[in-house]
N, C-alpha and C. Protein backbone atom coordinates (compact mmCIF):
# COMPACT_ATOMS: atom_id res chain seq x y z
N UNK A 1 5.57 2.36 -20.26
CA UNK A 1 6.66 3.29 -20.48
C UNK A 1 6.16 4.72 -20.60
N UNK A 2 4.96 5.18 -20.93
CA UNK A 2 4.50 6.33 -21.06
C UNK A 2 4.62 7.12 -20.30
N UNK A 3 4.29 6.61 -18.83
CA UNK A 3 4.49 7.54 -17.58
C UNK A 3 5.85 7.67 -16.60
N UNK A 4 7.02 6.66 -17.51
CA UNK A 4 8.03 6.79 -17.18
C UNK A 4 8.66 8.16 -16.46
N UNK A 5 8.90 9.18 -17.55
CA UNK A 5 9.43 10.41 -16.77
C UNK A 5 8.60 11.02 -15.98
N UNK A 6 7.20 11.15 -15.54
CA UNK A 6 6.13 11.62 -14.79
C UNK A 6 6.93 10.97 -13.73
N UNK A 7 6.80 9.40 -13.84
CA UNK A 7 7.23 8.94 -12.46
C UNK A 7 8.55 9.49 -11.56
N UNK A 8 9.30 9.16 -12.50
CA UNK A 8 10.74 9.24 -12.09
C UNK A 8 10.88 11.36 -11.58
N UNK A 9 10.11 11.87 -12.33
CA UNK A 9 9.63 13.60 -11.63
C UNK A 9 9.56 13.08 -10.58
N UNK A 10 7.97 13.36 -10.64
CA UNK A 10 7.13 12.91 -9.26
C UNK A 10 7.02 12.10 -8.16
N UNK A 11 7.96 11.09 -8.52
CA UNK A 11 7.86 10.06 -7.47
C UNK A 11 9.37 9.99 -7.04
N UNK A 12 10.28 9.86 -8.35
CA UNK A 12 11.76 9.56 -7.89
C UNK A 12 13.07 10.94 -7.61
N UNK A 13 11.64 11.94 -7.50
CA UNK A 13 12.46 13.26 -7.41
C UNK A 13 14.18 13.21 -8.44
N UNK A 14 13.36 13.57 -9.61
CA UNK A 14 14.92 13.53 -9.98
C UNK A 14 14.13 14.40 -11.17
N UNK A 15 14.84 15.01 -11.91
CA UNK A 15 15.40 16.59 -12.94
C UNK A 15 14.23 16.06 -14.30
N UNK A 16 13.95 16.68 -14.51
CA UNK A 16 13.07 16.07 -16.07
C UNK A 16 14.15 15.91 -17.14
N UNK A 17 15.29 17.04 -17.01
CA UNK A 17 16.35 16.36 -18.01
C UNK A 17 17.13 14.89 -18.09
N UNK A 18 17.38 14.58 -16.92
CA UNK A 18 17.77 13.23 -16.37
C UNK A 18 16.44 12.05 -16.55
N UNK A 19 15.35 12.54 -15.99
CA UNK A 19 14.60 11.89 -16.53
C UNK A 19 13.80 11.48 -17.97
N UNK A 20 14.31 12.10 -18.93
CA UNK A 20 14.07 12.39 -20.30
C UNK A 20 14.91 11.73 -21.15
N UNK A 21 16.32 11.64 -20.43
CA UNK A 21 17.50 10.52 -20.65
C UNK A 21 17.29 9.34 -20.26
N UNK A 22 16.50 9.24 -19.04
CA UNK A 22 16.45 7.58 -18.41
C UNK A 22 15.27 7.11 -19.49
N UNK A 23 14.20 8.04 -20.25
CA UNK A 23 13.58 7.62 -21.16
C UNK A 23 14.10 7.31 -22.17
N UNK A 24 14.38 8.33 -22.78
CA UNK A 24 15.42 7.86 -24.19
C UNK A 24 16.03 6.56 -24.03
N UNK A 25 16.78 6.01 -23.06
CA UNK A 25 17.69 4.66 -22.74
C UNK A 25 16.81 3.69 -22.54
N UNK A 26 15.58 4.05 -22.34
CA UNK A 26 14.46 2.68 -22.17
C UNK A 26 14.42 2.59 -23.47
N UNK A 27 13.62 3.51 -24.17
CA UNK A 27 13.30 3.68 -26.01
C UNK A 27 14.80 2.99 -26.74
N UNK A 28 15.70 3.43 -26.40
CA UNK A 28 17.12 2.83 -27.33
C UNK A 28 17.09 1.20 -27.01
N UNK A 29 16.69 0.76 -25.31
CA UNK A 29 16.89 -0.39 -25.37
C UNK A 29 15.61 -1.19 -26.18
N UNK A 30 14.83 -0.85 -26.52
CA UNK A 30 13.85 -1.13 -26.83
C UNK A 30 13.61 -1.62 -28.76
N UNK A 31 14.89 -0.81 -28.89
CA UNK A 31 15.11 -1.11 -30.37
C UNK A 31 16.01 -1.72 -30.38
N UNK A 32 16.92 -1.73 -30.07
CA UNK A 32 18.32 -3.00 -29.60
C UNK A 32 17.41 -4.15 -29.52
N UNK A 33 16.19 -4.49 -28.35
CA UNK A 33 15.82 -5.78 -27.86
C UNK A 33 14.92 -6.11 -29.27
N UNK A 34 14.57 -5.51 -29.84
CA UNK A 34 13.67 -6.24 -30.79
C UNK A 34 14.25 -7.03 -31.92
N UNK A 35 15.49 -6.21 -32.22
CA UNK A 35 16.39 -6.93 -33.17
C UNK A 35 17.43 -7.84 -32.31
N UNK A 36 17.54 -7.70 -31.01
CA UNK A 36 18.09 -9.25 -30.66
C UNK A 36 17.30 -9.81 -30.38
N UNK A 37 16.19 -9.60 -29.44
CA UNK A 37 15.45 -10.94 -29.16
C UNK A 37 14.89 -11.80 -30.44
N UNK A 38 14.51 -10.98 -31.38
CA UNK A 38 14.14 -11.44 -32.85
C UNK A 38 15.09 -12.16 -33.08
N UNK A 39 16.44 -12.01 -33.40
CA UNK A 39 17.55 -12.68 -33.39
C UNK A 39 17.24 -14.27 -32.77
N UNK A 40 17.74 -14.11 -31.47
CA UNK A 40 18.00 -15.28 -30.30
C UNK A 40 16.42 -16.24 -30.92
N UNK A 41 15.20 -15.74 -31.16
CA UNK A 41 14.17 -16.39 -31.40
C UNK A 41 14.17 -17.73 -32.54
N UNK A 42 14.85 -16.62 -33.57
CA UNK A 42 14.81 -17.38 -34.70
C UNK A 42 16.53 -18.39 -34.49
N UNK A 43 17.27 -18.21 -33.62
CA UNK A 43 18.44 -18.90 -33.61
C UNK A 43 18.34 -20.12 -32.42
N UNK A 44 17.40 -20.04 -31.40
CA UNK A 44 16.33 -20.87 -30.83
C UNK A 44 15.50 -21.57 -31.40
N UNK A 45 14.87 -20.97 -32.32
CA UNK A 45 13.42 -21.76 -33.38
C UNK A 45 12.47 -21.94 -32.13
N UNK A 46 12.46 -21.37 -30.93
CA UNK A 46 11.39 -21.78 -30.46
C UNK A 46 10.47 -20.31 -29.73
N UNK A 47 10.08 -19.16 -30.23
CA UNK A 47 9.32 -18.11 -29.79
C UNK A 47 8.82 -18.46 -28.84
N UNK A 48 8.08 -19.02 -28.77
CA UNK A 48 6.59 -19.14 -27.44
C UNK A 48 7.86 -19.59 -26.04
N UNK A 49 8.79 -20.13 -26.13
CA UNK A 49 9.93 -20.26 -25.09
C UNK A 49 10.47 -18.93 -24.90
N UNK A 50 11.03 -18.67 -25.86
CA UNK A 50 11.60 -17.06 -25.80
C UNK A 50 10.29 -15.53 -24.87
N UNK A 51 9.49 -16.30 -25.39
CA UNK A 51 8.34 -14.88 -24.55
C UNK A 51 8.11 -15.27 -23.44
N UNK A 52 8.36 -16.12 -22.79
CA UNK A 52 7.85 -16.81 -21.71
C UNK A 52 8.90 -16.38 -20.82
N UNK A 53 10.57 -16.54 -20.93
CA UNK A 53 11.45 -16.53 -20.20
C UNK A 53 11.39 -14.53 -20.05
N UNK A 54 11.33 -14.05 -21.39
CA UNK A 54 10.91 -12.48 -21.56
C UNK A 54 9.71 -12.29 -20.37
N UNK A 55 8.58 -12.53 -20.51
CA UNK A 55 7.60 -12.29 -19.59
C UNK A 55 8.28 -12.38 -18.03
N UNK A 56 8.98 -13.03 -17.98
CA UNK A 56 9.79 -13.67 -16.69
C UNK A 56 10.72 -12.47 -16.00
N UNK A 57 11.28 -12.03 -17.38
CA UNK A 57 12.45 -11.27 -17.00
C UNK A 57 12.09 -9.97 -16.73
N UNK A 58 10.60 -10.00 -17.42
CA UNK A 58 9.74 -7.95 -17.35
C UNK A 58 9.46 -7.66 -16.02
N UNK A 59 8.63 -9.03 -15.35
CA UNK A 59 8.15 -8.87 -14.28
C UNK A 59 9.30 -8.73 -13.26
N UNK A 60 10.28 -9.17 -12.94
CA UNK A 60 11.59 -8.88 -12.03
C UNK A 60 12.27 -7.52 -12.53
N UNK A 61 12.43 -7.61 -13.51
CA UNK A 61 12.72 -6.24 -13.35
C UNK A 61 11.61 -4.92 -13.44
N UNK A 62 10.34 -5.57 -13.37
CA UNK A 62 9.04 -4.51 -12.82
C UNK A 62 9.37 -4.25 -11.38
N UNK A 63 9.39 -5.35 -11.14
CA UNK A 63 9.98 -5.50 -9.22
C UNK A 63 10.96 -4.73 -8.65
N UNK A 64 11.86 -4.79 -9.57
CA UNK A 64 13.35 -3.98 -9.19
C UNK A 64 13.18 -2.54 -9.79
N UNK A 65 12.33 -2.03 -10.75
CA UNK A 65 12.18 -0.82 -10.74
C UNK A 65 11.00 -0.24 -9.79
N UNK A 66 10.11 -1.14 -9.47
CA UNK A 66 9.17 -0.19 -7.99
C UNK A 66 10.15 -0.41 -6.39
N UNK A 67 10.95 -0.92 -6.73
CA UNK A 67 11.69 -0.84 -5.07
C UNK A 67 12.96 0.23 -5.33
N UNK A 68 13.34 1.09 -6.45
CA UNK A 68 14.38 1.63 -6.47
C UNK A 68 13.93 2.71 -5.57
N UNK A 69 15.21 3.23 -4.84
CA UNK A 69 14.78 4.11 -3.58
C UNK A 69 14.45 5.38 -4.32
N UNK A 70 14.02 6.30 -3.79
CA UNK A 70 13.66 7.98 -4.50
C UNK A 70 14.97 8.58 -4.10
N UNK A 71 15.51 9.15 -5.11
CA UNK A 71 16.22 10.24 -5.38
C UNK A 71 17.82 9.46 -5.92
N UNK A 72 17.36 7.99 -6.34
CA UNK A 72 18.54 7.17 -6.98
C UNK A 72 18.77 8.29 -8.20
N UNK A 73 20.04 8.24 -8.70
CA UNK A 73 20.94 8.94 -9.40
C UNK A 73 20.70 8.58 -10.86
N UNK A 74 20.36 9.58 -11.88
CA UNK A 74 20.91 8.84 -13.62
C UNK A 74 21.32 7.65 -13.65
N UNK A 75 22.80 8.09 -12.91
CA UNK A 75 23.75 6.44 -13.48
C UNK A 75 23.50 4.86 -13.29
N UNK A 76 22.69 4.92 -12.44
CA UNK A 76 21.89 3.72 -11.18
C UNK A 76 20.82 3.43 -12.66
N UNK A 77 19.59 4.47 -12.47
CA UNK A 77 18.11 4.28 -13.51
C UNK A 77 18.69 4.13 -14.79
N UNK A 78 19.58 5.03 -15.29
CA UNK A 78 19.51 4.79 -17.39
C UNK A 78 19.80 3.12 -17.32
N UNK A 79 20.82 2.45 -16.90
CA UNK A 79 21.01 0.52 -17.16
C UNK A 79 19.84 -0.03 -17.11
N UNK A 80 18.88 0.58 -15.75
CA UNK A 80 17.86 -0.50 -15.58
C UNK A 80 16.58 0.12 -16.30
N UNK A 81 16.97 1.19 -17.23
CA UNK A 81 15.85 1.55 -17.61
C UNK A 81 15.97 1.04 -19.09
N UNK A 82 17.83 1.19 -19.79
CA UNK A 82 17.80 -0.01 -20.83
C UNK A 82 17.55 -1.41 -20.73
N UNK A 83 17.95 -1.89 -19.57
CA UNK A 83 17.34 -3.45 -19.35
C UNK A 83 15.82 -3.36 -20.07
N UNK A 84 15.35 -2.95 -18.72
CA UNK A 84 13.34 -2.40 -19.30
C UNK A 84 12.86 -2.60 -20.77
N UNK A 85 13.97 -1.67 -21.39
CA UNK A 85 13.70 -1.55 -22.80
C UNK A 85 14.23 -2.36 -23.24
N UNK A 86 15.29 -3.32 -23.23
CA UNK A 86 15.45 -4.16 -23.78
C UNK A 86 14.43 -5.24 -23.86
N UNK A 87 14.04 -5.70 -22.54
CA UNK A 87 13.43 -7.00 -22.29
C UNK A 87 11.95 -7.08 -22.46
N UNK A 88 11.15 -5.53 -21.93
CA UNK A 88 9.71 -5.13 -21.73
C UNK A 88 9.45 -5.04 -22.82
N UNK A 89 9.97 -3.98 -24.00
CA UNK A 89 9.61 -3.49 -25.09
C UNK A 89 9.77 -4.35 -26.45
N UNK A 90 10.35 -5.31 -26.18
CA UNK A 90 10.61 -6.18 -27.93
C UNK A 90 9.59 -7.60 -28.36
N UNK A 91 8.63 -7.12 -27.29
CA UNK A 91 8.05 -8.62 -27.51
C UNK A 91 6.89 -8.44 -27.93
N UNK A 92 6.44 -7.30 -28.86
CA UNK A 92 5.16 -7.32 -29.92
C UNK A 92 6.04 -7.96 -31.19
N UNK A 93 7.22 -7.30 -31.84
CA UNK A 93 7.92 -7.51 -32.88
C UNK A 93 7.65 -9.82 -32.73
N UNK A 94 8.35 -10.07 -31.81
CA UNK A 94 8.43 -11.46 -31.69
C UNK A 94 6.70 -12.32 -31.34
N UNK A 95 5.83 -11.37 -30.98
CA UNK A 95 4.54 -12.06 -30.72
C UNK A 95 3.96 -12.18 -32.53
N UNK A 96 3.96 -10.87 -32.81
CA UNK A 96 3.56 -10.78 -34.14
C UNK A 96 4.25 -11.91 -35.08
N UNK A 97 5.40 -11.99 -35.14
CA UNK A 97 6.34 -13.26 -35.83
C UNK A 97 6.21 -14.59 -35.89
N UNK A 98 5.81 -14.61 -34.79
CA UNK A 98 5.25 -16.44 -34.15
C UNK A 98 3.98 -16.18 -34.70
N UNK A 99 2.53 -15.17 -34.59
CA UNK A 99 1.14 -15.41 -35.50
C UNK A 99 1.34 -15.37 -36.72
N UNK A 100 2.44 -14.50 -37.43
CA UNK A 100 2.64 -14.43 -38.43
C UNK A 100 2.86 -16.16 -39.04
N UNK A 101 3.38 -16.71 -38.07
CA UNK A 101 4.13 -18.37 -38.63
C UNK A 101 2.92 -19.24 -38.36
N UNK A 102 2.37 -19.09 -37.51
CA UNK A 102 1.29 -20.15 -37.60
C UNK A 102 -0.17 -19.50 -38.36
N UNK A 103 -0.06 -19.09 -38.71
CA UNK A 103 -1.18 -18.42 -39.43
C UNK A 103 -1.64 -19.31 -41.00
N UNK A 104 -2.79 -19.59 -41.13
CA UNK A 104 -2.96 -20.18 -42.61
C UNK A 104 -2.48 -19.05 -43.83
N UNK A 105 -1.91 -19.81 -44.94
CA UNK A 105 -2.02 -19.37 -46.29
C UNK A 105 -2.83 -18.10 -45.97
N UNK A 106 -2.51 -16.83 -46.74
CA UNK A 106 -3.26 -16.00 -46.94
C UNK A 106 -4.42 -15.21 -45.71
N UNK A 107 -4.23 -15.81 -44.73
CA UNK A 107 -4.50 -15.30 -43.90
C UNK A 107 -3.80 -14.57 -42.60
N UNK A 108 -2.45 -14.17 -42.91
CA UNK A 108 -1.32 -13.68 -41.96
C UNK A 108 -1.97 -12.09 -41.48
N UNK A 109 -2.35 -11.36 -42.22
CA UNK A 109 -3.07 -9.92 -41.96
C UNK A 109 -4.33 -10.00 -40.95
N UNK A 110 -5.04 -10.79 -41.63
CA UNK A 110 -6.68 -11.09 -40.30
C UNK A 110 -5.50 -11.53 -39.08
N UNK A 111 -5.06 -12.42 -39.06
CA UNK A 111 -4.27 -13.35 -37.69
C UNK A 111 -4.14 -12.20 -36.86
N UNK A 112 -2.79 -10.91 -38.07
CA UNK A 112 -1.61 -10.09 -36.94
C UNK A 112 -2.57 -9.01 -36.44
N UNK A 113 -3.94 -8.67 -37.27
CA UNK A 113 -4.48 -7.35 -36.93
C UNK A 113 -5.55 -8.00 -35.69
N UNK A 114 -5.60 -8.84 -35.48
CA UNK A 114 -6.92 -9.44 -34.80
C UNK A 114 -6.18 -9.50 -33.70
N UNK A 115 -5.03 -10.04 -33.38
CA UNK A 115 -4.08 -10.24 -32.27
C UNK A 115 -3.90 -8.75 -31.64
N UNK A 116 -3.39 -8.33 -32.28
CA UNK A 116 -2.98 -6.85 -32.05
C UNK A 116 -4.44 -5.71 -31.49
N UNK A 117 -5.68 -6.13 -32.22
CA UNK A 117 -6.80 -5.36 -30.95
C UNK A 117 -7.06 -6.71 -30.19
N UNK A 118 -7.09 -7.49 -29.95
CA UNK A 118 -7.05 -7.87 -28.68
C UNK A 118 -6.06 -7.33 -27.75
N UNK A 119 -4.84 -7.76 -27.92
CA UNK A 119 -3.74 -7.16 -27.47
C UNK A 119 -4.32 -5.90 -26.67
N UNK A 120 -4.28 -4.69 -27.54
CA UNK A 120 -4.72 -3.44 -27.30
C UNK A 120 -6.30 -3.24 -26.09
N UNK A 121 -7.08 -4.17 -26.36
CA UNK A 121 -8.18 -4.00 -25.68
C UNK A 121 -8.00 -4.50 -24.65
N UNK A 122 -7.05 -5.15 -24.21
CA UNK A 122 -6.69 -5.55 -23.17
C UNK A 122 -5.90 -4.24 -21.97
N UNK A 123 -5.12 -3.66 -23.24
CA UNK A 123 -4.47 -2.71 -22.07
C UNK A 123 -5.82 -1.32 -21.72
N UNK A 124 -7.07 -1.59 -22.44
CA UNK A 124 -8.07 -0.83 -22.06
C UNK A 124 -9.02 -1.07 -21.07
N UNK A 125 -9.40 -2.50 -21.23
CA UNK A 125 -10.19 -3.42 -20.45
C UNK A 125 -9.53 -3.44 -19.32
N UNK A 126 -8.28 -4.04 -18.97
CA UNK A 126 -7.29 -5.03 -17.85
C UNK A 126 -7.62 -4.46 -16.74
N UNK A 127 -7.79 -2.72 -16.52
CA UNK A 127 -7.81 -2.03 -15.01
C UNK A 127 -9.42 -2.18 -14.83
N UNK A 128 -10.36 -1.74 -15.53
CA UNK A 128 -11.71 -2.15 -14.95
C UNK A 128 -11.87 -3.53 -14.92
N UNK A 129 -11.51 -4.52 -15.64
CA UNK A 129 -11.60 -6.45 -15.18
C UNK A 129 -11.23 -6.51 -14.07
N UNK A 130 -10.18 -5.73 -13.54
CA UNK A 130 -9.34 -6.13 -12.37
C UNK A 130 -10.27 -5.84 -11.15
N UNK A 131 -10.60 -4.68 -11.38
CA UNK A 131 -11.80 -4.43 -10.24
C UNK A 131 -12.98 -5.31 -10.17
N UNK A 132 -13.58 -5.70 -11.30
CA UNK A 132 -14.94 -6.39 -11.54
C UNK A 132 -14.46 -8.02 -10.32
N UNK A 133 -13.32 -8.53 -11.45
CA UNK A 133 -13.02 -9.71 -10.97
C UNK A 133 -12.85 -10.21 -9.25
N UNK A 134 -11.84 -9.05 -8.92
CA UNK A 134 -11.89 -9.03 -7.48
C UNK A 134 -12.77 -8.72 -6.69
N UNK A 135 -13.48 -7.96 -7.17
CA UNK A 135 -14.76 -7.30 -6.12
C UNK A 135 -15.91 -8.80 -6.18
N UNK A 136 -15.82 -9.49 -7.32
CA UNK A 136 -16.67 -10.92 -7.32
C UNK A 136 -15.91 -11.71 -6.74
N UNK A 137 -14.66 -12.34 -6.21
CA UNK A 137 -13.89 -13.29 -5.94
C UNK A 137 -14.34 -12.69 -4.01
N UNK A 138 -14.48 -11.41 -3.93
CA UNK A 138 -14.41 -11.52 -2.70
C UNK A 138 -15.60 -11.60 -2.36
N UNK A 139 -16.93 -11.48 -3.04
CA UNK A 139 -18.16 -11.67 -2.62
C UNK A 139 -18.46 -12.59 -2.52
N UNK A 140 -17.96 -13.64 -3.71
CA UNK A 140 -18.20 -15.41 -3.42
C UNK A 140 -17.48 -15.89 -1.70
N UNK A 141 -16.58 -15.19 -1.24
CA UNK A 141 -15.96 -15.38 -0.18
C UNK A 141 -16.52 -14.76 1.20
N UNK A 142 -18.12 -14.23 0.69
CA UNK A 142 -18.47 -13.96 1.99
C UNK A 142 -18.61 -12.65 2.12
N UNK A 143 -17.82 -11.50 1.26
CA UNK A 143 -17.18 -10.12 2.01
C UNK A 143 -17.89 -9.07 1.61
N UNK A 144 -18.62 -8.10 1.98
CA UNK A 144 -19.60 -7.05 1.00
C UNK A 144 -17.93 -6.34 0.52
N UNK A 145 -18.62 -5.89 -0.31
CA UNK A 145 -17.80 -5.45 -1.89
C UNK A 145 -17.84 -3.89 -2.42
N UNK A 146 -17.83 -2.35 -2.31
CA UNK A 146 -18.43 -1.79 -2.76
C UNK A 146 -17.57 -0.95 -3.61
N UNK A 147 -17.63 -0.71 -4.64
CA UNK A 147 -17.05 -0.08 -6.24
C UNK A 147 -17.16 1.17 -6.30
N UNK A 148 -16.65 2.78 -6.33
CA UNK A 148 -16.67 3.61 -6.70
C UNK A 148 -16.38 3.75 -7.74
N UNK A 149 -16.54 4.33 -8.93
CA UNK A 149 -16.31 4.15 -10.15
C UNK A 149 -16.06 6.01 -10.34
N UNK A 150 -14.68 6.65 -10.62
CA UNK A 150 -14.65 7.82 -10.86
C UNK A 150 -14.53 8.39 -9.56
N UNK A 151 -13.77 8.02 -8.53
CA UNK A 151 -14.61 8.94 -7.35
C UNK A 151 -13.97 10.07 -7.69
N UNK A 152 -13.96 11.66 -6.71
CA UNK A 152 -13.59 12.71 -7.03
C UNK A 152 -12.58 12.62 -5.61
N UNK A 153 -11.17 12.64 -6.64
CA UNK A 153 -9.85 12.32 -5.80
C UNK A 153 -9.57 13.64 -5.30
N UNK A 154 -10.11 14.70 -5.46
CA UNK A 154 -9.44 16.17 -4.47
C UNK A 154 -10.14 15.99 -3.34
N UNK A 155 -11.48 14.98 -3.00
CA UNK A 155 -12.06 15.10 -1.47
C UNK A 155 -12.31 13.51 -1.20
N UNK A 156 -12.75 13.27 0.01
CA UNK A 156 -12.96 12.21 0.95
C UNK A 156 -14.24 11.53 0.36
N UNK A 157 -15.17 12.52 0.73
CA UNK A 157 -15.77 12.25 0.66
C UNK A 157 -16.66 11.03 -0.14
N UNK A 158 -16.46 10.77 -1.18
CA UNK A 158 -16.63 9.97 -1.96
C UNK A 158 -16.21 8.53 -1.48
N UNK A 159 -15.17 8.76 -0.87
CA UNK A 159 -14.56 7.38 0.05
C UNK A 159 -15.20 7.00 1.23
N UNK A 160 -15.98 7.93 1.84
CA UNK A 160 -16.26 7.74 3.58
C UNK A 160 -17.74 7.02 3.46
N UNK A 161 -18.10 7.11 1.54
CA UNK A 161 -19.85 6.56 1.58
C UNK A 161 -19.48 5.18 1.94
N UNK A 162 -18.81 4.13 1.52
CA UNK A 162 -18.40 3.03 1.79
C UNK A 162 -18.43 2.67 3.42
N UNK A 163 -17.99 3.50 4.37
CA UNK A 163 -18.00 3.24 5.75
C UNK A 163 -16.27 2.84 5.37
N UNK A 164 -15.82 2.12 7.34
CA UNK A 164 -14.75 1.71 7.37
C UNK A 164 -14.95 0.26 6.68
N UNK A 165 -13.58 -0.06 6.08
CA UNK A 165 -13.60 -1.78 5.50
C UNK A 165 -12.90 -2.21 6.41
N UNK A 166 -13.72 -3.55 6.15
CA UNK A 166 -13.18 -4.74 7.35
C UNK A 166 -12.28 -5.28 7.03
N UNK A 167 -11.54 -5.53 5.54
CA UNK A 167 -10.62 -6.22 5.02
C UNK A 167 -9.68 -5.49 4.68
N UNK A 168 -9.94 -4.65 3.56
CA UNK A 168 -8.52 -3.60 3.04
C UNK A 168 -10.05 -2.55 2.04
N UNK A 169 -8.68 -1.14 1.32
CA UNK A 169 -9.37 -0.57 0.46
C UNK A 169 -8.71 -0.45 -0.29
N UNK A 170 -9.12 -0.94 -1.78
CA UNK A 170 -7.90 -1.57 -2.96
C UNK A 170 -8.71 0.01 -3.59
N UNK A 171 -7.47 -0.01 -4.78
CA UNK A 171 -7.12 1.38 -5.64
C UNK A 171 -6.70 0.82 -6.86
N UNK A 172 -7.70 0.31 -7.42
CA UNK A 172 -7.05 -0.08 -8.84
C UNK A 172 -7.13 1.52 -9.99
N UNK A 173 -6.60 1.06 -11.44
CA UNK A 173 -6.33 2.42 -12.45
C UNK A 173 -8.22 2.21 -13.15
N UNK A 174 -8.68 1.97 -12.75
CA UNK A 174 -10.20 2.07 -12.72
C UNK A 174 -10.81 2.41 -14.81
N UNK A 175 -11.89 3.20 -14.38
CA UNK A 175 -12.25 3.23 -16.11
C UNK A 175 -11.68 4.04 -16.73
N UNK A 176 -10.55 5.09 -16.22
CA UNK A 176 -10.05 5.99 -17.22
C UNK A 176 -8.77 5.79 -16.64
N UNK A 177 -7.68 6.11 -17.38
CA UNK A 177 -5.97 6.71 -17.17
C UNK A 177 -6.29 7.71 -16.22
N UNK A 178 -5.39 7.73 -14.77
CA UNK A 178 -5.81 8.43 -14.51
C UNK A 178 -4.27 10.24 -14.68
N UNK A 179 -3.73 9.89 -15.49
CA UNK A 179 -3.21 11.04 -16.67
C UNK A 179 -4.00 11.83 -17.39
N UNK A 180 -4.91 10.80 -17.84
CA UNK A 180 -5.70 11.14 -19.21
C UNK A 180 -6.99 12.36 -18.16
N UNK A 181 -7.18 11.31 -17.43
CA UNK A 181 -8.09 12.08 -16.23
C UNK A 181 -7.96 13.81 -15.44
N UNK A 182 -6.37 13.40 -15.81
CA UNK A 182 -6.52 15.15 -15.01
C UNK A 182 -5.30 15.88 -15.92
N UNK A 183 -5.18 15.60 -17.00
CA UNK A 183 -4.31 16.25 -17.84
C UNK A 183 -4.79 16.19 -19.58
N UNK A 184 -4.94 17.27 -20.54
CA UNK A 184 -5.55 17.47 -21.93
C UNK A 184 -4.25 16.90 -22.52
N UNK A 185 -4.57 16.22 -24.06
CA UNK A 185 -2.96 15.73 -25.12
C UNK A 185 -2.27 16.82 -24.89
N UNK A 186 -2.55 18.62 -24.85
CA UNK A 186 -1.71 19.26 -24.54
C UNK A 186 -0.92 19.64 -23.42
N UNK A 187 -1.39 18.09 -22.35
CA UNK A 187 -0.61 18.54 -20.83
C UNK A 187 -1.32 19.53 -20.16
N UNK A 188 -1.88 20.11 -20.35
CA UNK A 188 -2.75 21.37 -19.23
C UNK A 188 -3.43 20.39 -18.89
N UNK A 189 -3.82 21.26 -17.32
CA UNK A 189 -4.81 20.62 -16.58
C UNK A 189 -6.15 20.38 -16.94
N UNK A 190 -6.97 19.41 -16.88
CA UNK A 190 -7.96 19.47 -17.49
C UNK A 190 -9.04 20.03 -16.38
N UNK A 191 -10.38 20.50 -16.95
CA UNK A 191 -11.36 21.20 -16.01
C UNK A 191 -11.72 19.79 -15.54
N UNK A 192 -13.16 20.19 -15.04
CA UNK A 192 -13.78 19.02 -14.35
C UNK A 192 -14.43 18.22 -15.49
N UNK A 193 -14.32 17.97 -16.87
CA UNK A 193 -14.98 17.69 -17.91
C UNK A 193 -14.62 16.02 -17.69
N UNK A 194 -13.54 15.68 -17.30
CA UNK A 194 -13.07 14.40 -17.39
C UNK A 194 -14.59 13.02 -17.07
């Protein structure tokens, strides 16, 4: 959700005010979904069902928000951006709830804080694994493999050391954000320090 209005700027050509609203309506759904899905969970009794059908419902509507055409309207994005928030955003409240329940006596705090940096190290780890993993899945398969790590995205160059690929040239979000990469917490551009 962070790069929500960046996107919807930059990619879906549409107003930062409009896009600042289609945020807000993700964030509103997002507090709505935690207190219903929390709800439906405990009126279910069965969480680990409830996140599963959730996980289900994030990814389709991940789907349906990368195919929306550019220059779709407010009225179209704020629904599917409360859906988003409804469905994407409420499922730490309900993950935490279910460790919280199976957790021993006196040990509910180690359980929720231990879950929660994993959790977290995951959304740090997940883009460099992704590269590691694939670049090994395709070498066991025969295919030379070669990793830029950081290249310098204003020139080619950095790309052309590789030669042409025989298969494809994948673009994963690599070892840094690449936000974080060319923009300071204060939004200015950052120098070449990154």
């Amino acid at each position: 959700f962070s790069f929500c209005v960046t996107y919807l700027v930059a990619e879906g050509g549409m107003a930062i005010t409009a896009a600042g609203l289609a945020y807000a309506c993700m964030q509103g759904g997002g507090m709505l979904g935690r207190i219903l899905i929390g709800w439906v969970a405990d009126r279910t009794g069965d969480a680990l069902r409830n996140m599963i059908v959730q996980a289900w419902a994030s990814a389709a509507l991940a789907v349906v928000w990368a195919v929306v055409p550019q220059g779709t309207g407010l009225a179209a994005i704020a629904p599917l951006a409360f859906a988003m928030g409804l469905v994407c955003a409420s499922w730490p409240g309900l993950m935490l709830a279910e460790i919280s329940r199976l957790a021993p006596a006196g040990r509910i705090a180690d359980a929720a804080s231990g879950s929660t940096l994993i959790t977290f190290c995951g959304y740090v780890a997940g883009p460099m694994l992704l590269g590691f993993v694939l670049g090994r899945l395709l070498e066991a398969q025969g295919f030379r493999v070669g990793i830029i790590s950081q290249p310098d995205w204003k020139s080619a160059e950095d790309f052309k050391r590789l030669g042409k690929p025989n298969l494809y040239f994948g673009v994963t979000a690599g070892n840094m954000d690449s936000m974080v990469n060319r923009y300071t917490a204060d939004r200015k551009l950052r120098s070449d320090d990154a």
